[in-house]
C-alpha atoms as a PDB file:
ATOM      1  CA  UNK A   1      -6.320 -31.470  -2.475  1.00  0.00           C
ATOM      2  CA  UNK A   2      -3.733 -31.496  -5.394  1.00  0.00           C
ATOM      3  CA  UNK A   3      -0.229 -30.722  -4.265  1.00  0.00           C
ATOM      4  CA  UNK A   4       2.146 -28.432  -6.192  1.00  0.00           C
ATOM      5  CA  UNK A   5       5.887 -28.648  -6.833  1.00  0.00           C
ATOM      6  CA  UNK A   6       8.390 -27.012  -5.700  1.00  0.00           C
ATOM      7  CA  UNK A   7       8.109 -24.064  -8.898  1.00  0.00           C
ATOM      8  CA  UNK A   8       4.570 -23.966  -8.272  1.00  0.00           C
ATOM      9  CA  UNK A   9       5.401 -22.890  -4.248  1.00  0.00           C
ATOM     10  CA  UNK A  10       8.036 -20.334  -4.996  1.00  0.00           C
ATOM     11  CA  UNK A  11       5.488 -18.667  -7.522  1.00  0.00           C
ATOM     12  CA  UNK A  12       3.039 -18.987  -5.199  1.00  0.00           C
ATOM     13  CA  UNK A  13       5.237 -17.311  -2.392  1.00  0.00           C
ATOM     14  CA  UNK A  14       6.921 -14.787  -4.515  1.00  0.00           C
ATOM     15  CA  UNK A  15       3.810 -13.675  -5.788  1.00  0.00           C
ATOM     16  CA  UNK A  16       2.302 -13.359  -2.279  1.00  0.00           C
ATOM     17  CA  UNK A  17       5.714 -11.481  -1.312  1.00  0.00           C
ATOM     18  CA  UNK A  18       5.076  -9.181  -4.029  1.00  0.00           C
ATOM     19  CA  UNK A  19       1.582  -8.071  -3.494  1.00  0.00           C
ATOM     20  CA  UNK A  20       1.933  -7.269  -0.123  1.00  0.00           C
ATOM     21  CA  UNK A  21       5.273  -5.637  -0.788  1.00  0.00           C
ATOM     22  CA  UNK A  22       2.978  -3.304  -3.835  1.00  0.00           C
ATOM     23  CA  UNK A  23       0.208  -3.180  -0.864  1.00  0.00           C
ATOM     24  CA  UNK A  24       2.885  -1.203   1.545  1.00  0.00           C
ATOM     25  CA  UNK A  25       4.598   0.754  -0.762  1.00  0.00           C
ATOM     26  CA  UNK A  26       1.036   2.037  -1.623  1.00  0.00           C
ATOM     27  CA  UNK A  27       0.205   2.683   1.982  1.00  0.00           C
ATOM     28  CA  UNK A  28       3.814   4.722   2.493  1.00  0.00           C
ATOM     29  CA  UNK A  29       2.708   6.675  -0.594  1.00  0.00           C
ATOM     30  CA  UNK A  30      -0.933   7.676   0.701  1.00  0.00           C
ATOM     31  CA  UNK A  31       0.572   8.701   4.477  1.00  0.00           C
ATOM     32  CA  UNK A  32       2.983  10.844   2.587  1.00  0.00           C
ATOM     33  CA  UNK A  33       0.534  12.509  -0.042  1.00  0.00           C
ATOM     34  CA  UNK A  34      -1.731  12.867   3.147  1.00  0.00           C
ATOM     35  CA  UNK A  35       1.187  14.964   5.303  1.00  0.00           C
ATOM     36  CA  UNK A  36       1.729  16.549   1.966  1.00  0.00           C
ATOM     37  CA  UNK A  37       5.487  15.507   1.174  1.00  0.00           C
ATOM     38  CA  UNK A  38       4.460  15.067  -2.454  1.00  0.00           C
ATOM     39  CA  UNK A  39       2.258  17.645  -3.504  1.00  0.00           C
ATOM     40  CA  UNK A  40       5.013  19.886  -1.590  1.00  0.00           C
ATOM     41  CA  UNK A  41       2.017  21.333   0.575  1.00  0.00           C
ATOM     42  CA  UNK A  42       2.609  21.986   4.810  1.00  0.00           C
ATOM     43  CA  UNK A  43       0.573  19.656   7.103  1.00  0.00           C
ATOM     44  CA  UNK A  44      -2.322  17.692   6.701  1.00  0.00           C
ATOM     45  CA  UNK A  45      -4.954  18.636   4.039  1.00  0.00           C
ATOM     46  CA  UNK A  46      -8.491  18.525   4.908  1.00  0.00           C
ATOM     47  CA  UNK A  47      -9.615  15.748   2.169  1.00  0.00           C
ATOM     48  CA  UNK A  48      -9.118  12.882   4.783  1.00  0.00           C
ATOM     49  CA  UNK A  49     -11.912  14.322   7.832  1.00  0.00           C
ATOM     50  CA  UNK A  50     -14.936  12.790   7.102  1.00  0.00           C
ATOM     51  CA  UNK A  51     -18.160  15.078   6.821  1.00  0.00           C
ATOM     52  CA  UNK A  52     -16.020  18.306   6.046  1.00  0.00           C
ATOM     53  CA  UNK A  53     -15.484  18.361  10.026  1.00  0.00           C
ATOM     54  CA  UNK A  54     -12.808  20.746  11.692  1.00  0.00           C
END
């Protein structure tokens, strides 16, 4: 197993950091197109039950 420096680590970290940082910003942004707070529309929409199911 080759070991990496110390530049190669922080990369290595702050990329990690960054991608799960884009990962949950992504996941805020679905929950709040989902409850509508960005389309401006009240309450859940029906796009995420599965089958067309009320």
């Amino acid at each position: 197993m080759t070991v990496i420096g110390s530049a190669g680590f922080t990369l290595l970290l702050w990329g990690a950091v960054l991608a799960v940082s884009v990962v949950f910003l992504y996941e805020v942004y679905a929950i709040a197109d989902e409850f509508g707070w960005i389309s401006g529309k009240v309450g859940r929409t029906e796009k995420g039950k599965p089958g067309g199911e009320s």
